[in-house]
C-alpha atoms as a PDB file:
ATOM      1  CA  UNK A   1       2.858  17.220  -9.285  1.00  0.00           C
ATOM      2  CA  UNK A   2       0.942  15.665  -6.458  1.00  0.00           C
ATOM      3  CA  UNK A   3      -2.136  16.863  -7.423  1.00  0.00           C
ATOM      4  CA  UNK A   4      -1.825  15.551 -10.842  1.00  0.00           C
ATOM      5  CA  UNK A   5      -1.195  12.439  -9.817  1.00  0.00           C
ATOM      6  CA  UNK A   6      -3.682  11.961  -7.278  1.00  0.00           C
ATOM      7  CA  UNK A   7      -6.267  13.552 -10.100  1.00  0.00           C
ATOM      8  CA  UNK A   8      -5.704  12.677 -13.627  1.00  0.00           C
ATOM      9  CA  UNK A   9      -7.979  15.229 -14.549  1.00  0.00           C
ATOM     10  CA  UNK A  10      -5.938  17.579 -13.055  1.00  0.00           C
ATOM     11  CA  UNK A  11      -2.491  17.419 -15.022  1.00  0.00           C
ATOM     12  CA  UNK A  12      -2.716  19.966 -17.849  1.00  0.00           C
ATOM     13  CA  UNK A  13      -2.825  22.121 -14.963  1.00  0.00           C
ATOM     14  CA  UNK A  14      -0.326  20.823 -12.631  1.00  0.00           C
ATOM     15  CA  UNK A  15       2.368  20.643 -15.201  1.00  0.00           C
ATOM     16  CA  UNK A  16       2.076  24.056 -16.464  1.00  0.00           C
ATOM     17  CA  UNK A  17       1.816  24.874 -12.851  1.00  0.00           C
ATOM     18  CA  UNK A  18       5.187  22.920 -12.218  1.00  0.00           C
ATOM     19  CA  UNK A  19       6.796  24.437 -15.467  1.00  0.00           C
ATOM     20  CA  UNK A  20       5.869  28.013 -14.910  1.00  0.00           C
ATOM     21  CA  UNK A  21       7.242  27.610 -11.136  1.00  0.00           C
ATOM     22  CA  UNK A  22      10.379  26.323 -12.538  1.00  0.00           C
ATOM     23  CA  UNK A  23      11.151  28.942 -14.774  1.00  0.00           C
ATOM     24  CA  UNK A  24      10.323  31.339 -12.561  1.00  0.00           C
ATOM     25  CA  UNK A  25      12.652  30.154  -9.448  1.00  0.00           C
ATOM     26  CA  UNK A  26      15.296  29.187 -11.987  1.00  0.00           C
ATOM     27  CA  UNK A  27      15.817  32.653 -13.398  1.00  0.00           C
ATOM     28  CA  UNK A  28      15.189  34.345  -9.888  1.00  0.00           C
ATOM     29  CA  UNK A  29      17.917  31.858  -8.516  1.00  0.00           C
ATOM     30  CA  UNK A  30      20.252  32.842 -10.980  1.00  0.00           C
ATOM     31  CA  UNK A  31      19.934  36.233 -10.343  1.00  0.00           C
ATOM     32  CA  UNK A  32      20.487  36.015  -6.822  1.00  0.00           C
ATOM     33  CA  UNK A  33      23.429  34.026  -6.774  1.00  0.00           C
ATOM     34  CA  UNK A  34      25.369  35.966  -9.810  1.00  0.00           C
ATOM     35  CA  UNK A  35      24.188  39.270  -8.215  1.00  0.00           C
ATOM     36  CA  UNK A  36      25.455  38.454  -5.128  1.00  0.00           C
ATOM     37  CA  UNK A  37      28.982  37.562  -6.461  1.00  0.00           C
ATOM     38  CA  UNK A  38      28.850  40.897  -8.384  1.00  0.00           C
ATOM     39  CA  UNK A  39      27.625  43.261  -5.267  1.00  0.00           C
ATOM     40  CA  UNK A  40      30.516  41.125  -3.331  1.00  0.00           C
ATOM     41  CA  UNK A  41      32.882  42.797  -5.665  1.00  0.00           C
ATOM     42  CA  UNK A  42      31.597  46.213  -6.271  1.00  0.00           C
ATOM     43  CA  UNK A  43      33.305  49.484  -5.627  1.00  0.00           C
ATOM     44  CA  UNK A  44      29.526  50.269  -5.271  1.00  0.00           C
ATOM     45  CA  UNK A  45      27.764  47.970  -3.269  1.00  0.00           C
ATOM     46  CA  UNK A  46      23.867  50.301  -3.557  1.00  0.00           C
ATOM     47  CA  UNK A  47      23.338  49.660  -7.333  1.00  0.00           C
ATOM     48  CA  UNK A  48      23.382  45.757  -6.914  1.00  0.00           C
ATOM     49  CA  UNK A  49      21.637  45.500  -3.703  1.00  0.00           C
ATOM     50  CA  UNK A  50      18.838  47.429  -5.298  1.00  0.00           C
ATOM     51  CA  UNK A  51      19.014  44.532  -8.318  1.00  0.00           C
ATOM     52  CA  UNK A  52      19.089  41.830  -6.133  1.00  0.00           C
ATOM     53  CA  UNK A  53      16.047  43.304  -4.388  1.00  0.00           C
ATOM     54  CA  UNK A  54      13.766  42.593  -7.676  1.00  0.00           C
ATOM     55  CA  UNK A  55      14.294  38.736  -7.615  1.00  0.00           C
ATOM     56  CA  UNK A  56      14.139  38.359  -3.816  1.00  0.00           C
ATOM     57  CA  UNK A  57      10.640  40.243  -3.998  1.00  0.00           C
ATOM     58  CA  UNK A  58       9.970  37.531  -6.817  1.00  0.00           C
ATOM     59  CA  UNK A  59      10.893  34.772  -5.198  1.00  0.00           C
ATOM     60  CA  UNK A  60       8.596  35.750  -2.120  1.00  0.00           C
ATOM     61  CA  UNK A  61       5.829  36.704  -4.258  1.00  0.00           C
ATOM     62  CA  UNK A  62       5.302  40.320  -4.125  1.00  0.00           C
ATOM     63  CA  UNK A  63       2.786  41.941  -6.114  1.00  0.00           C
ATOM     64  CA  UNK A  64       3.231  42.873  -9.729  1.00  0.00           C
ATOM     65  CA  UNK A  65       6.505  40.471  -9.860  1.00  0.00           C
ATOM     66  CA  UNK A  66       6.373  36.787 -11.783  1.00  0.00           C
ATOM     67  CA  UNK A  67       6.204  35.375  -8.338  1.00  0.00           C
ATOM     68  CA  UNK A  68       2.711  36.364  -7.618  1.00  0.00           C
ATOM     69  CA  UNK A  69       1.450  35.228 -10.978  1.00  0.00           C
ATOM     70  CA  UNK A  70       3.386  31.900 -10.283  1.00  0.00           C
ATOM     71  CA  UNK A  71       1.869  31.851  -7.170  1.00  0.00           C
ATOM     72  CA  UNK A  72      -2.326  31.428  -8.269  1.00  0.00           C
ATOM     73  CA  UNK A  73      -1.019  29.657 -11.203  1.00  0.00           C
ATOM     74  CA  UNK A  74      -0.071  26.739  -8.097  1.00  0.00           C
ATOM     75  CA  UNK A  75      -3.372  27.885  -5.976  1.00  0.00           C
ATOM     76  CA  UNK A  76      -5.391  27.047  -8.932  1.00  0.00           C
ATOM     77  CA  UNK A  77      -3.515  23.738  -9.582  1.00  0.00           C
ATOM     78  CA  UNK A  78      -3.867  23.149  -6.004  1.00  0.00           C
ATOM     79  CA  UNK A  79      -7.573  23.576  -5.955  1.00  0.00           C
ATOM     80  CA  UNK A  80      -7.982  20.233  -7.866  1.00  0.00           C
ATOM     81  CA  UNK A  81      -6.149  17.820  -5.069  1.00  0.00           C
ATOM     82  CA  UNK A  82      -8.328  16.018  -3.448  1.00  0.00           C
ATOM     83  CA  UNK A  83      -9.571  15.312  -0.391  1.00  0.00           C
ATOM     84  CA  UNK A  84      -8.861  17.869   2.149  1.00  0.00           C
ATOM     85  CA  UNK A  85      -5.213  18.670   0.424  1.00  0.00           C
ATOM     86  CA  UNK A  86      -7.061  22.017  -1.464  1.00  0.00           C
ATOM     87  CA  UNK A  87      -7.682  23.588   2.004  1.00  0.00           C
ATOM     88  CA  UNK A  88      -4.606  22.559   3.377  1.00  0.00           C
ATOM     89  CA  UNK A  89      -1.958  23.786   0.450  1.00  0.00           C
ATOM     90  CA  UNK A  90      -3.912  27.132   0.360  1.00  0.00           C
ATOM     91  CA  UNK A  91      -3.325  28.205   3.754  1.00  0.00           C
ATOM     92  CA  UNK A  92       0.525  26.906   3.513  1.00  0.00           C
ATOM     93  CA  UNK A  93       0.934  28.586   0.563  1.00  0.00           C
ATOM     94  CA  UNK A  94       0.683  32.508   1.783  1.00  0.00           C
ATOM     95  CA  UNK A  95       3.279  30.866   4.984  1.00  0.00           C
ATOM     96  CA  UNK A  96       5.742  29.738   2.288  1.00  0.00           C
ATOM     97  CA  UNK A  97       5.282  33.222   1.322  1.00  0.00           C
ATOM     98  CA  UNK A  98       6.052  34.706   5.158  1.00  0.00           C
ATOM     99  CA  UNK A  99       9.573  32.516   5.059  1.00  0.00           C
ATOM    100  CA  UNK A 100      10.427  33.168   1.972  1.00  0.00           C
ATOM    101  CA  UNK A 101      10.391  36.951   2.763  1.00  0.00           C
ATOM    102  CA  UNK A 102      12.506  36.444   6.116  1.00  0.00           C
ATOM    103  CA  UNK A 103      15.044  34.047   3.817  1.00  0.00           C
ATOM    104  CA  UNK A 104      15.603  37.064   1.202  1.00  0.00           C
ATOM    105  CA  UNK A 105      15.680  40.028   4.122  1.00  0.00           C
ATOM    106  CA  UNK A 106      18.790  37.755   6.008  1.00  0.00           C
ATOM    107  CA  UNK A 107      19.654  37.878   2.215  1.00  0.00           C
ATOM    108  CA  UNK A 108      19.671  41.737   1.410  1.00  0.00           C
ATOM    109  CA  UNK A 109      20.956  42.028   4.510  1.00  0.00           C
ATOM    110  CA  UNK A 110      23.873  39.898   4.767  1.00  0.00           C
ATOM    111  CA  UNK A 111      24.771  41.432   0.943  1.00  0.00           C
ATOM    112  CA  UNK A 112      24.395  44.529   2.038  1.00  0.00           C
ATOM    113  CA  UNK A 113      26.866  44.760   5.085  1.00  0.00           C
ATOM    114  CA  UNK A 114      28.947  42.215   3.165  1.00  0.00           C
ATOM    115  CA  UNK A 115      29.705  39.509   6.112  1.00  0.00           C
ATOM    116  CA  UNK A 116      32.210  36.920   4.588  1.00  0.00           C
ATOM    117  CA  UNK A 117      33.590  38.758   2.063  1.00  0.00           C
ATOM    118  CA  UNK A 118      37.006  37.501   3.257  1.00  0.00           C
ATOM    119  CA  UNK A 119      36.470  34.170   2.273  1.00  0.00           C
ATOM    120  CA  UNK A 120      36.028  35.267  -1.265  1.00  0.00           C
ATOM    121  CA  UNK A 121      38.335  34.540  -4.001  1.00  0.00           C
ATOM    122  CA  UNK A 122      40.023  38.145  -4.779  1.00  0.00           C
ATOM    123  CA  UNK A 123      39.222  40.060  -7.986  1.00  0.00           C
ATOM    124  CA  UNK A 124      39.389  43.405  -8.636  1.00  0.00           C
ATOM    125  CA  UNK A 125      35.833  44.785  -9.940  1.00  0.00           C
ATOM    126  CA  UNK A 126      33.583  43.468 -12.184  1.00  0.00           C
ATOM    127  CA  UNK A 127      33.638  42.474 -15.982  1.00  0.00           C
ATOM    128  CA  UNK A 128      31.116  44.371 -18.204  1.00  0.00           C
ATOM    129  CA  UNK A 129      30.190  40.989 -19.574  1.00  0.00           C
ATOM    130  CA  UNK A 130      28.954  39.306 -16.196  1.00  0.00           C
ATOM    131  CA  UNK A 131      27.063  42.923 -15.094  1.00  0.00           C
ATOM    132  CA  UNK A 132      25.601  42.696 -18.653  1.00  0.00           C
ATOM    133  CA  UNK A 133      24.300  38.982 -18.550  1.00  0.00           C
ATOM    134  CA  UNK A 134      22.897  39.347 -14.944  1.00  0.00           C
ATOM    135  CA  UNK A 135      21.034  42.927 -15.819  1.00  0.00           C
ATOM    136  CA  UNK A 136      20.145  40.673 -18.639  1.00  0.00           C
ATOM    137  CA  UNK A 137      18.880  37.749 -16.132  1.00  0.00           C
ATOM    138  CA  UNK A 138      17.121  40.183 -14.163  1.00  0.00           C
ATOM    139  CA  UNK A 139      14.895  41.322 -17.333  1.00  0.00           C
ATOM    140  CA  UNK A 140      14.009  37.968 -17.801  1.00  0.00           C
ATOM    141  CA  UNK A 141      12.933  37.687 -14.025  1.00  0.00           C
ATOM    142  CA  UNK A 142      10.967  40.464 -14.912  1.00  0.00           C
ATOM    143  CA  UNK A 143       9.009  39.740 -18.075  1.00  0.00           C
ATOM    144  CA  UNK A 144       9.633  36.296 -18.989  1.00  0.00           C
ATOM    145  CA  UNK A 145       6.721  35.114 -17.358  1.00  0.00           C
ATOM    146  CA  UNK A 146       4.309  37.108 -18.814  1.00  0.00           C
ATOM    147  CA  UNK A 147       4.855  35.617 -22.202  1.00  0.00           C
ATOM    148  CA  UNK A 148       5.121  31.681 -21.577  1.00  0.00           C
ATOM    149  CA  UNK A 149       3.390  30.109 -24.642  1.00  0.00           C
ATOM    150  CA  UNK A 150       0.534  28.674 -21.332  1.00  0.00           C
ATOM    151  CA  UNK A 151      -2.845  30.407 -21.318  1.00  0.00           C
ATOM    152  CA  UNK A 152      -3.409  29.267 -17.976  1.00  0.00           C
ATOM    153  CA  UNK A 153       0.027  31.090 -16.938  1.00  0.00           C
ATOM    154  CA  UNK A 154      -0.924  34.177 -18.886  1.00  0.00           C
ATOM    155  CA  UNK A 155      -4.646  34.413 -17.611  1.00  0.00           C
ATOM    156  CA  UNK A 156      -2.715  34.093 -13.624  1.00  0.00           C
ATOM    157  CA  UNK A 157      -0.595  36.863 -14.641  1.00  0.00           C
ATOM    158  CA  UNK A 158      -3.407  39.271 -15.465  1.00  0.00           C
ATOM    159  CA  UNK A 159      -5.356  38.057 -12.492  1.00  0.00           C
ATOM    160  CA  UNK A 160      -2.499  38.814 -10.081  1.00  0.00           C
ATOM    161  CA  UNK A 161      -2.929  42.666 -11.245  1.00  0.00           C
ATOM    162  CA  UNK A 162      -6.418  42.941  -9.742  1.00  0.00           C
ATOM    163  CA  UNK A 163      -6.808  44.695  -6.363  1.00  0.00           C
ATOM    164  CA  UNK A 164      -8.140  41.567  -4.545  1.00  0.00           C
ATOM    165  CA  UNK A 165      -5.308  39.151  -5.685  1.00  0.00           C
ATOM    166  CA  UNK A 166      -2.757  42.597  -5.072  1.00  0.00           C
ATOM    167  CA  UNK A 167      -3.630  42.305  -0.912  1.00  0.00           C
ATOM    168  CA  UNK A 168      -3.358  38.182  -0.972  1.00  0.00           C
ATOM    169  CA  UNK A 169       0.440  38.860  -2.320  1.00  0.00           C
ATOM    170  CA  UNK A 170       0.888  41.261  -0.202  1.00  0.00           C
ATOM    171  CA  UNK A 171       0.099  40.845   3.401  1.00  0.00           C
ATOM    172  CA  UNK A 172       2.495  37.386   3.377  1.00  0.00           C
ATOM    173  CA  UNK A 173       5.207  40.093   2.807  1.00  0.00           C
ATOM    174  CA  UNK A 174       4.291  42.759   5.415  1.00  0.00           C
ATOM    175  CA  UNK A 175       4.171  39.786   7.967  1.00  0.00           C
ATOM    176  CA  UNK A 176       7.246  38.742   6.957  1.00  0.00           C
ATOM    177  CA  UNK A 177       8.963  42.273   6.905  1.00  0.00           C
ATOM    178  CA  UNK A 178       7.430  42.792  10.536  1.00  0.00           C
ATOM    179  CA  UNK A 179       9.182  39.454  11.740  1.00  0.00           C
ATOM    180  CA  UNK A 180      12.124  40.147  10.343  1.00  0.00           C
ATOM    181  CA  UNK A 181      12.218  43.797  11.738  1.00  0.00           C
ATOM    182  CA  UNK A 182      11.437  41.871  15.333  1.00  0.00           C
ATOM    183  CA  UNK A 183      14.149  39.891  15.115  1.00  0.00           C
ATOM    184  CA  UNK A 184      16.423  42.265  14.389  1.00  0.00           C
ATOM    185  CA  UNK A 185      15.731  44.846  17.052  1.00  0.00           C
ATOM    186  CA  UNK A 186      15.501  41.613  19.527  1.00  0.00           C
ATOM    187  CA  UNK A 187      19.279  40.147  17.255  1.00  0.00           C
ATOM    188  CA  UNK A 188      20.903  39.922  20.901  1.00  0.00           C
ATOM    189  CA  UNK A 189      18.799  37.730  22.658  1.00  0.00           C
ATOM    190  CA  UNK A 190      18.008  35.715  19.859  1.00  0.00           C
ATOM    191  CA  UNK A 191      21.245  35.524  19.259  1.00  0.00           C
ATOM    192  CA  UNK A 192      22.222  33.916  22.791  1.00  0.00           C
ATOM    193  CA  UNK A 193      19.568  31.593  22.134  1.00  0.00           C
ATOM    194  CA  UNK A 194      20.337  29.995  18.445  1.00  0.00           C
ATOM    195  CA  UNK A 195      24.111  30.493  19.284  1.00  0.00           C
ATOM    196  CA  UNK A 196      25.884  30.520  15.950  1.00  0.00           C
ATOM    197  CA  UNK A 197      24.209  29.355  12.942  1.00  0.00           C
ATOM    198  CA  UNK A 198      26.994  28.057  10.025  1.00  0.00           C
ATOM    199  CA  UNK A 199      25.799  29.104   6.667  1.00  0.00           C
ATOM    200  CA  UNK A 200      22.844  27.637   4.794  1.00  0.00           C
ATOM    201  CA  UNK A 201      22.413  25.507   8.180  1.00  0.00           C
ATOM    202  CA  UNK A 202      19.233  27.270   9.257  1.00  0.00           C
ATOM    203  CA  UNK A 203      18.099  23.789  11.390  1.00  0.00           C
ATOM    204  CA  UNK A 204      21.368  24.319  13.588  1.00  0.00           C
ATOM    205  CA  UNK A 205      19.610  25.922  16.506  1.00  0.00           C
ATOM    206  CA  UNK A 206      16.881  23.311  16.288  1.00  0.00           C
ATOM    207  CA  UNK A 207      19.126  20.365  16.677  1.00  0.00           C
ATOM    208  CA  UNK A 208      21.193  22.286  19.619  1.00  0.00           C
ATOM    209  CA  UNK A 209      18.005  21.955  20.922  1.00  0.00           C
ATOM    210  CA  UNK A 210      17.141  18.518  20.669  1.00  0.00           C
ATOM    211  CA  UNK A 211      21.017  17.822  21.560  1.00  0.00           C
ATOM    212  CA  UNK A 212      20.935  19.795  24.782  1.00  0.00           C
ATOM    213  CA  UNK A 213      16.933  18.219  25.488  1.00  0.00           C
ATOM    214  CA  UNK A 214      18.296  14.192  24.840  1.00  0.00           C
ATOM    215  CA  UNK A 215      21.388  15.441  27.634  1.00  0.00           C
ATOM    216  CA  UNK A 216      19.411  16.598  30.542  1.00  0.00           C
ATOM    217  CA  UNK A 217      17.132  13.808  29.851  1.00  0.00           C
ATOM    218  CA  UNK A 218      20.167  11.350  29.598  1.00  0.00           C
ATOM    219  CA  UNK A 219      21.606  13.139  32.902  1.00  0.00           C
ATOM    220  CA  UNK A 220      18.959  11.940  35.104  1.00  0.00           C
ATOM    221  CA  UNK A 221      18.860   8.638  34.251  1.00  0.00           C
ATOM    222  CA  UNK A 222      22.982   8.151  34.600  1.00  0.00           C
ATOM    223  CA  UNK A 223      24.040   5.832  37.020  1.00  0.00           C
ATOM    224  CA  UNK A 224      27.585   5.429  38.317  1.00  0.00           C
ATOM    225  CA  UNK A 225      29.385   2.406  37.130  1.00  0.00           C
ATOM    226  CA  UNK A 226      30.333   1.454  40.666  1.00  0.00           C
ATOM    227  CA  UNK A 227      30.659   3.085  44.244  1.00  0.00           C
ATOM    228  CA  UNK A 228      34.293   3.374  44.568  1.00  0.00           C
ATOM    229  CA  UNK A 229      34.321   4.702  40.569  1.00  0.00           C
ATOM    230  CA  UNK A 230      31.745   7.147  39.786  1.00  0.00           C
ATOM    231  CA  UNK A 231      32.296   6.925  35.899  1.00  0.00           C
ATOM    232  CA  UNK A 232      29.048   8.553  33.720  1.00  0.00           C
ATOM    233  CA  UNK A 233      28.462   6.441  30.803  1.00  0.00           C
ATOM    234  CA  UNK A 234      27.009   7.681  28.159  1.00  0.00           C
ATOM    235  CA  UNK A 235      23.121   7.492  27.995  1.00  0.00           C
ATOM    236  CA  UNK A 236      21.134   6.056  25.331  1.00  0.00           C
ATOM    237  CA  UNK A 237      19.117   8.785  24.075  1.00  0.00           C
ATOM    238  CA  UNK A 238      21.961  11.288  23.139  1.00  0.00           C
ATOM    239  CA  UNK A 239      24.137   8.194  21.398  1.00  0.00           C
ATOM    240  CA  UNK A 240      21.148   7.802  19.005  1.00  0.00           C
ATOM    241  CA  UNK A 241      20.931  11.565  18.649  1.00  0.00           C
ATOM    242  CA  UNK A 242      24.605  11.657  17.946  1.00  0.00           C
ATOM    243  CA  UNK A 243      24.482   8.450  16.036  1.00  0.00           C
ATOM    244  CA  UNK A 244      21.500  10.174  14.078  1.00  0.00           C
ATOM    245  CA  UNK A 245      23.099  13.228  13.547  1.00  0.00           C
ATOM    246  CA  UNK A 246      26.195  11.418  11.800  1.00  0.00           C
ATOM    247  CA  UNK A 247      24.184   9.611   9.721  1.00  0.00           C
ATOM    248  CA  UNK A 248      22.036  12.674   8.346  1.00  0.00           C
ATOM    249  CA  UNK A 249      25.732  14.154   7.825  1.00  0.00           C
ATOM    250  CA  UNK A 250      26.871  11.579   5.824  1.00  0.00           C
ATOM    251  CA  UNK A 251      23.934  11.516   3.644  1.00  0.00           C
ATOM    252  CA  UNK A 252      24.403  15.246   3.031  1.00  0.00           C
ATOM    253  CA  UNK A 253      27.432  15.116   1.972  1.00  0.00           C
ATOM    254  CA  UNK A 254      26.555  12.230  -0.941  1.00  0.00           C
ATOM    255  CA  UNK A 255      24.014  14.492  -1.745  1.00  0.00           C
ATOM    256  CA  UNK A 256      26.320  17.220  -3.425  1.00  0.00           C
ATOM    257  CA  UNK A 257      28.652  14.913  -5.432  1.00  0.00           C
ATOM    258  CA  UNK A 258      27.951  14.712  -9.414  1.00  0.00           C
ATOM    259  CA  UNK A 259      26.943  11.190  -9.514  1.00  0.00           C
ATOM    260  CA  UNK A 260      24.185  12.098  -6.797  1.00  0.00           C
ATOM    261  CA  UNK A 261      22.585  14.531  -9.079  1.00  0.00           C
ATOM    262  CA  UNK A 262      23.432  12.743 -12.874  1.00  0.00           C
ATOM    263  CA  UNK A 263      21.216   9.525 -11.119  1.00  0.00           C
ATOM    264  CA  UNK A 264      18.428  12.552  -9.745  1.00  0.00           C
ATOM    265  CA  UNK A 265      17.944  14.676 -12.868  1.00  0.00           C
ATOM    266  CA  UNK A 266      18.170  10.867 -14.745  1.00  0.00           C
ATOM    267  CA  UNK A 267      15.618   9.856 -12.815  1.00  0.00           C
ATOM    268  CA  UNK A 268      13.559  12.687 -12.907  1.00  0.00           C
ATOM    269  CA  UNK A 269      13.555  12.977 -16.446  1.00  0.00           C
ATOM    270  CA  UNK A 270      12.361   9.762 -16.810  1.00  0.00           C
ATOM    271  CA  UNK A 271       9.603   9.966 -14.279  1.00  0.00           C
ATOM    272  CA  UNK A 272       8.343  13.206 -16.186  1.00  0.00           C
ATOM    273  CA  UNK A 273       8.995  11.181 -19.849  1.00  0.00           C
ATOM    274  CA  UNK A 274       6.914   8.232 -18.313  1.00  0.00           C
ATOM    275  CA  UNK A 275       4.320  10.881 -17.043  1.00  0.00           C
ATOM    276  CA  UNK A 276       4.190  12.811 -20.315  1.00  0.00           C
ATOM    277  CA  UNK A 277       2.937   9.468 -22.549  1.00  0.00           C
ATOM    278  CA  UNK A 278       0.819   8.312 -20.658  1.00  0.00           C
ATOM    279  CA  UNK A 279      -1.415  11.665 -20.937  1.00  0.00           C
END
C-alpha cells in the first residue's frame, strides 16, 4: 500500500499485491485457528497436527505453498517504492519469513503436546461438519491462489515453481527451523532468562528487561529522604516506565472491543473506496 502511494504508477500492482496477501493470510488464519480447536479436541491428535502443518508452511512461505507465490507477488510490488525502500523491503522480507517459521514451530508445537487444554471449554469430539469445513478451508489454502482472476498473481505463482525462486523460499525456513531447534535444546536457560511469557505476549521478556534496566538505573540515583529515615522513593525513570506500561495496557484493551474495530474496518473501507476512484 505504501508503495502505491508513494508511486502512482505503481498501484495496479500494489493492490493486487495487497489483495492476493489478504486472501492468502485470511484463509491460512482460518485454518489455523479452527484446526487448532479441532486437534484440541481429538481422540487423535496426529491427523490434525499434520493439517495444521500445511497452512503454517503457508503462512511462512514455503515452497510450492500460496505463501511463496504471495510472497514475489509483494517483492515485485516492492520493487517499485522508491528511494532506497526496494532494497530495504527485500532483505526484510526473507526475515519476516525466518519469524514467521519460529511463530508456527511454537505453534505445532504447543498443538502438539496440547499445553492449556484445561482452560478449554469441554466437548466431547468433533462434529463431522466443523472437520468437513476446515478440510474444506485447508483446500482453499491450497489452491485458491492459483486461480485469482490477477495475471500478475498467476504469473508469481508459476514463477515460485522455478528452481531459483524454490531456494529464496526456502532457506528463510531452514534458518528458521535451525533457530527454533536451538532454542529448544537450549529451552532451560532461555527459559530462566525470558521468565514466563503469558500467551500471545511475545514482547513480555523485552519489557522485563527494560523494567529491571530503568530499576538498577533508578537504584543508584535514590537518595534517602532524611538521615534519621532512610525511606527510597521511587525514581523517575521506572514511574514513567510503569506509567508507560499502563498506558500501552489501556490502549490494548480498547483495541479489542467492537466499536474499536466497526470505526477501523469503517475507516479502512473508506480509505481503500477513496483510493479506488481516484485511479
Amino acid at each position: 500500500i505504501g508503495a502505491g502511494l508513494a508511486t502512482p504508477d505503481a498501484w495496479p500492482l500494489a493492490a493486487i499485491a495487497a489483495a492476493a496477501y489478504a486472501i492468502h493470510h485470511g484463509l491460512a488464519k482460518a485454518a489455523l485457528f479452527l484446526g487448532e480447536d479441532l486437534a484440541a479436541h481429538a481422540t487423535q491428535r496426529l491427523p490434525f497436527i499434520i493439517g495444521l502443518a500445511l497452512p503454517a508452511l503457508a503462512l511462512a512461505g514455503a515452497p510450492l505453498t500460496s505463501g511463496a507465490a504471495v510472497k514475489l507477488v509483494l517483492k515485485d510490488a516492492a520493487a517499485l517504492a522508491p528511494g532506497g525502500w526496494s532494497a530495504a523491503l527485500a532483505s526484510v522480507l526473507p526475515l519476516t519469513a525466518v519469524g514467521t517459521t519460529l511463530l508456527m514451530a511454537r505453534f505445532l508445537y504447543l498443538t502438539a503436546t496440547g499445553r492449556d487444554i484445561a482452560r478449554l471449554p469441554a466437548r466431547s469430539g468433533n462434529r463431522p461438519a466443523a472437520v468437513a469445513a476446515w478440510a474444506l478451508m485447508l483446500a482453499a489454502v491450497t489452491a485458491a491462489f492459483w486461480y485469482l482472476p490477477y495475471q500478475d498473481a498467476r504469473h508469481a505463482a508459476a514463477a515460485s515453481l522455478g528452481a531459483h525462486y524454490l531456494w529464496l523460499a526456502l532457506w528463510p525456513l531452514i534458518a528458521g527451523a535451525a533457530l527454533a531447534a536451538l532454542g529448544w535444546t537450549a529451552r532451560g536457560v532461555l527459559g530462566r532468562l525470558a521468565g514466563t511469557v503469558p500467551p500471545a505476549d511475545v514482547y513480555a521478556p523485552v519489557l522485563a528487561w527494560a523494567s529491571a534496566i530503568a530499576e538498577r538505573r533508578d537504584e543508584r540515583t535514590r537518595r534517602p529522604a532524611a538521615k534519621s529515615a532512610p525511606v527510597i522513593a521511587e525514581g523517575p525513570l521506572a514511574a514513567r516506565v510503569a506509567a508507560a506500561l499502563e498506558r500501552a495496557g489501556a490502549a490494548e484493551a480498547g483495541l479489542v472491543l467492537w466499536t474499536t474495530a466497526a470505526v477501523a474496518i469503517a475507516a479502512l473501507t473508506a480509505a481503500f473506496v477513496a483510493l479506488a476512484s481516484r485511479t
